[in-house]
C-alpha atoms as a PDB file:
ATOM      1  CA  UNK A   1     105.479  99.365  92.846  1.00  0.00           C
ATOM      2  CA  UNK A   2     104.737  97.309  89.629  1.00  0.00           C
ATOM      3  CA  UNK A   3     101.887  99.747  88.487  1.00  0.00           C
ATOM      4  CA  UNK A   4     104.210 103.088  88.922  1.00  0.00           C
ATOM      5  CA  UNK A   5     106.326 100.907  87.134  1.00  0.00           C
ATOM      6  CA  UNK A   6     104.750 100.354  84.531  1.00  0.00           C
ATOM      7  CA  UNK A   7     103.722 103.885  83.874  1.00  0.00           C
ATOM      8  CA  UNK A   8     107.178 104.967  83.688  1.00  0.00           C
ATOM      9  CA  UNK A   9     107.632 102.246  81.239  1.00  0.00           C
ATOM     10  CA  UNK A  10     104.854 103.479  79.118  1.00  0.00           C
ATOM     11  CA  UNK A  11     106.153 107.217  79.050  1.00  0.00           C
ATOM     12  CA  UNK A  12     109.599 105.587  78.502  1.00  0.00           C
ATOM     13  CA  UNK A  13     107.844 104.001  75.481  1.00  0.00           C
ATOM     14  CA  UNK A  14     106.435 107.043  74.441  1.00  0.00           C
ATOM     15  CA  UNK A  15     109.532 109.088  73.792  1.00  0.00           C
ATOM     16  CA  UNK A  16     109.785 110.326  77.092  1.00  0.00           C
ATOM     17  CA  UNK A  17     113.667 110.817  78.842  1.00  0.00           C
ATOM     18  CA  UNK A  18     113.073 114.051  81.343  1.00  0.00           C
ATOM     19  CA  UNK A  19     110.709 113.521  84.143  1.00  0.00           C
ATOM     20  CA  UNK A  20     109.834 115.040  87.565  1.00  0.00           C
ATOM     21  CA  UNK A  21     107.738 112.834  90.307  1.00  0.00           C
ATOM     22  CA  UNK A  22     105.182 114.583  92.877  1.00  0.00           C
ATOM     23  CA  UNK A  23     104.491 112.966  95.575  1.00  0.00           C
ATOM     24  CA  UNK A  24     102.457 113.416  99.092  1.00  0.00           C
ATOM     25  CA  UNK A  25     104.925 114.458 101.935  1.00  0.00           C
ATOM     26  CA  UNK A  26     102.791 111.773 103.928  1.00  0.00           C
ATOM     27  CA  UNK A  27     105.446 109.047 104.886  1.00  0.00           C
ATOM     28  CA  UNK A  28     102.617 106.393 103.729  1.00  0.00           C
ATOM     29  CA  UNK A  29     104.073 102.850 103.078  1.00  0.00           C
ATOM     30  CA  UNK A  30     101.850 102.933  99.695  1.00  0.00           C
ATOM     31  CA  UNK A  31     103.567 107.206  98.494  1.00  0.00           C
ATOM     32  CA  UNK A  32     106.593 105.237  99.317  1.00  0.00           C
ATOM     33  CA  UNK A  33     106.116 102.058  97.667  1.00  0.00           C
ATOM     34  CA  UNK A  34     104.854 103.985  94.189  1.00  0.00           C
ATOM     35  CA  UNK A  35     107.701 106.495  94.226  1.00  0.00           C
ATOM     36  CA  UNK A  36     110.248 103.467  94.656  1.00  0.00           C
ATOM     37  CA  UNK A  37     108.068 102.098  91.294  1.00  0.00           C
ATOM     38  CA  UNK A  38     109.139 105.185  89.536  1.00  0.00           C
ATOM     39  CA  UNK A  39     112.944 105.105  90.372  1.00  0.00           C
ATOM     40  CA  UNK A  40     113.076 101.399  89.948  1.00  0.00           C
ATOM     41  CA  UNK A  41     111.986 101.762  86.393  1.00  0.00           C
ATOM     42  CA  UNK A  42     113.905 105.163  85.924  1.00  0.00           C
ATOM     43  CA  UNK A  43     116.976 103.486  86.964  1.00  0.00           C
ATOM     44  CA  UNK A  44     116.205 100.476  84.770  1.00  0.00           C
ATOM     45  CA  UNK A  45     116.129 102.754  81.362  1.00  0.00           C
ATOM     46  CA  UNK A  46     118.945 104.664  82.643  1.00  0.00           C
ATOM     47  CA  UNK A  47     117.254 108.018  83.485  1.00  0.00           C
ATOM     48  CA  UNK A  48     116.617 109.906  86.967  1.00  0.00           C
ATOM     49  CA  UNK A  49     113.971 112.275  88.126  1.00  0.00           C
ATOM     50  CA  UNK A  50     113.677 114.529  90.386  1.00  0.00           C
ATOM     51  CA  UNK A  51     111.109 114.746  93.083  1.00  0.00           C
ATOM     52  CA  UNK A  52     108.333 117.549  94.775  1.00  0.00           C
ATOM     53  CA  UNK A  53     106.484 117.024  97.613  1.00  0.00           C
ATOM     54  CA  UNK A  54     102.671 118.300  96.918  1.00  0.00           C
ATOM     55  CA  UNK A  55     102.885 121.010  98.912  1.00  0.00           C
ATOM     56  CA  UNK A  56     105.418 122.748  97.177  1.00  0.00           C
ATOM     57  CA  UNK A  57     104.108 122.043  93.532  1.00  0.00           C
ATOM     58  CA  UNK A  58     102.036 124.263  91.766  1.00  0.00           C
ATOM     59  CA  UNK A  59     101.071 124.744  88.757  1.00  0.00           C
ATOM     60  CA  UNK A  60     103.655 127.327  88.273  1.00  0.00           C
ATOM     61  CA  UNK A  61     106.418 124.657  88.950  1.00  0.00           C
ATOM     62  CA  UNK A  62     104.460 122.581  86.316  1.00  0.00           C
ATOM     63  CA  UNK A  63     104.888 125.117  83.945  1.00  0.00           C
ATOM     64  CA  UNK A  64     108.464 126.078  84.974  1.00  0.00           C
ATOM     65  CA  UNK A  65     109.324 122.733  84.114  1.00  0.00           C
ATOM     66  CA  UNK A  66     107.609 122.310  80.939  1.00  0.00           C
ATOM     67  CA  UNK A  67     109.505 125.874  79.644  1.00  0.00           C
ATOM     68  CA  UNK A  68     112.850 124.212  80.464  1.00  0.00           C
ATOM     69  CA  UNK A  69     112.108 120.750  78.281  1.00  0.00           C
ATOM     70  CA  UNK A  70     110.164 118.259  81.590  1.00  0.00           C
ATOM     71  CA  UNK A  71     107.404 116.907  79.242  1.00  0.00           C
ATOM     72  CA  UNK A  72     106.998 114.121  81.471  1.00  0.00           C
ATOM     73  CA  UNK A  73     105.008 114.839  85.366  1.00  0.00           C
ATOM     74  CA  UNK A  74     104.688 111.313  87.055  1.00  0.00           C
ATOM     75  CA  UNK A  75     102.474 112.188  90.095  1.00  0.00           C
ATOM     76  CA  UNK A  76     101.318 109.575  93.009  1.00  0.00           C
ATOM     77  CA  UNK A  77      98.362 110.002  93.271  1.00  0.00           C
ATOM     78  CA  UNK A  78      95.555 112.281  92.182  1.00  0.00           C
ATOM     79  CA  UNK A  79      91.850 112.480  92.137  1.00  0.00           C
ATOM     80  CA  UNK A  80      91.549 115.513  89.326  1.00  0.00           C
ATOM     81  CA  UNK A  81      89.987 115.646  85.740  1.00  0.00           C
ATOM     82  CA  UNK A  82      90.887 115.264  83.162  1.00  0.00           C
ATOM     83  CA  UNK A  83      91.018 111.252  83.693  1.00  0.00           C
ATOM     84  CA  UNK A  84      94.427 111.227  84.361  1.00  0.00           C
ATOM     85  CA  UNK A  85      96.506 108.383  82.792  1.00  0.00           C
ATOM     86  CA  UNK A  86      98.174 105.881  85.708  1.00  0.00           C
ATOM     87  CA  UNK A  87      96.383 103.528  87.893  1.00  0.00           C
ATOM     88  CA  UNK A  88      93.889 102.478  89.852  1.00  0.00           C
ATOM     89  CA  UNK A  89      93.777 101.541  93.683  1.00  0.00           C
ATOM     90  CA  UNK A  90      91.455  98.889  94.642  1.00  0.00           C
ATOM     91  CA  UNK A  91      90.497 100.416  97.404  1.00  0.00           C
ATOM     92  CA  UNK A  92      86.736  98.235  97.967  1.00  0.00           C
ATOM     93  CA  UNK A  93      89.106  94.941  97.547  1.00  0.00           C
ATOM     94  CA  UNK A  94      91.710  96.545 100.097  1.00  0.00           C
ATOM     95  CA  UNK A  95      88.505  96.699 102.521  1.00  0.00           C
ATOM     96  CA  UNK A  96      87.193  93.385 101.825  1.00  0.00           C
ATOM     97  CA  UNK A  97      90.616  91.729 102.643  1.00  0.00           C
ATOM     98  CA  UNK A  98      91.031  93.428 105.411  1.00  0.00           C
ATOM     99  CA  UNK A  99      88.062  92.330 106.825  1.00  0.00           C
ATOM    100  CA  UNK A 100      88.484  88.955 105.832  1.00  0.00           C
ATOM    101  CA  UNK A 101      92.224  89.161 107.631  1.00  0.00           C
ATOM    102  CA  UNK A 102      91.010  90.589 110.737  1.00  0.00           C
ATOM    103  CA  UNK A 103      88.042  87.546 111.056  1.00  0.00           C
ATOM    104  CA  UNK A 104      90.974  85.224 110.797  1.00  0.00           C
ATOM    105  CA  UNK A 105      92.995  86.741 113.755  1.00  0.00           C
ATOM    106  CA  UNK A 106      90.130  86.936 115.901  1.00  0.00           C
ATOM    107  CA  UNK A 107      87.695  85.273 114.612  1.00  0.00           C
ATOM    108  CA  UNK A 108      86.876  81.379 115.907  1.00  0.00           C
ATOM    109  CA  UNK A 109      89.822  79.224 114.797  1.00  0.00           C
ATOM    110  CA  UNK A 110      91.420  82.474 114.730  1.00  0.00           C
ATOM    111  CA  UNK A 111      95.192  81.853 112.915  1.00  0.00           C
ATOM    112  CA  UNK A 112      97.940  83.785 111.203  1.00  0.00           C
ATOM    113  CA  UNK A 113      97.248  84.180 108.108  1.00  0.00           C
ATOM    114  CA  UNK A 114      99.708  85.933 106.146  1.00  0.00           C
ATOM    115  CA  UNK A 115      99.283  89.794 106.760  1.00  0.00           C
ATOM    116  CA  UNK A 116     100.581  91.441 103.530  1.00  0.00           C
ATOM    117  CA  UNK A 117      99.123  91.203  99.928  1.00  0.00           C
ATOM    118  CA  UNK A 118      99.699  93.100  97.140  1.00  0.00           C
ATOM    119  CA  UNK A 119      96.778  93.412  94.785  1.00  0.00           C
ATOM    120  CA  UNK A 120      96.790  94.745  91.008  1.00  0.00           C
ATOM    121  CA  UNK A 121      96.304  98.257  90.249  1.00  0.00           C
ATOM    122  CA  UNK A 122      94.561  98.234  86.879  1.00  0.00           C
ATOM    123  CA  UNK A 123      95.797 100.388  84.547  1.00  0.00           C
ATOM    124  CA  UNK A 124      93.685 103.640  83.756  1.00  0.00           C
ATOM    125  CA  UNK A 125      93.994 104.882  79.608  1.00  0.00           C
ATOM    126  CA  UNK A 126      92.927 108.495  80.811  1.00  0.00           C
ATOM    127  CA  UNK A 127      93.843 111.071  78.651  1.00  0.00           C
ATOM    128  CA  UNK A 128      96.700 112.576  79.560  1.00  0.00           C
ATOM    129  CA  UNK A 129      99.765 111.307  77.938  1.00  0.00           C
ATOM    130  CA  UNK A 130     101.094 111.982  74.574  1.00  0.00           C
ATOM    131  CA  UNK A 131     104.346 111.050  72.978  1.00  0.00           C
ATOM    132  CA  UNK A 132     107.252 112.966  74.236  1.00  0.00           C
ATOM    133  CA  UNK A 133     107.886 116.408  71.810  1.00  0.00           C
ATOM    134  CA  UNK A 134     110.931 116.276  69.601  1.00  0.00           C
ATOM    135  CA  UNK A 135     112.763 118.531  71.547  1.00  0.00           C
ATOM    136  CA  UNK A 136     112.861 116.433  74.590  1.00  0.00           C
END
């Protein structure tokens, strides 16, 4: 949630006041946890969004919304080039917790250990936002 946060807050930053989110139609606790990120800071500033589910965005809906003044596309999660500005997911530290979480629950002198930690999603400069146009 911080990291889609602090996305929004950059774009914010940036000029930006219209935005629409795309998510995955998945259900996943991390989609949902991100898209909260983006209303939380949405909210914050005032604003609202709107959002797609992948499936129905194309990049005719992209453009749709960029002819009636959406400069700003906040997606959740994308593997495409251009480097696209947002965030990244620590996936190999994701793994190596794990593992270290399941050795404590059933390993010897198995315990319970905590089982939920959020890790840091380090930002990622990519390339792909701008300041928001004048018109929006």
């Amino acid at each position: 949630m911080t990291a889609s946060r602090a996305i929004v807050d950059r774009l914010i930053g940036l000029g930006h006041r219209l935005f629409r989110y795309v998510r995955e139609a998945d259900g996943a606790p991390a989609s949902t946890d991100r898209e909260r990120g983006v209303f939380y800071a949405l909210a914050a500033a005032g604003l609202s969004t709107r959002t797609s589910s992948c499936a129905s965005t194309t990049a005719g809906w992209v453009r749709r919304w960029q002819d009636i003044g959406v400069p700003a596309v906040v997606v959740g999660e994308t593997d495409t080039r251009p480097v696209v500005t947002g965030f990244e997911v620590p996936r190999r530290e994701m793994g190596r917790r794990a593992v270290r979480l399941l050795t404590e629950l059933v390993g010897p002198g198995a315990r319970r250990p905590a089982t939920r930690l959020l890790l840091t999603c380090p930002p990622v400069a990519g390339t792909t936002v701008g300041l928001a146009p004048k018109s929006a």
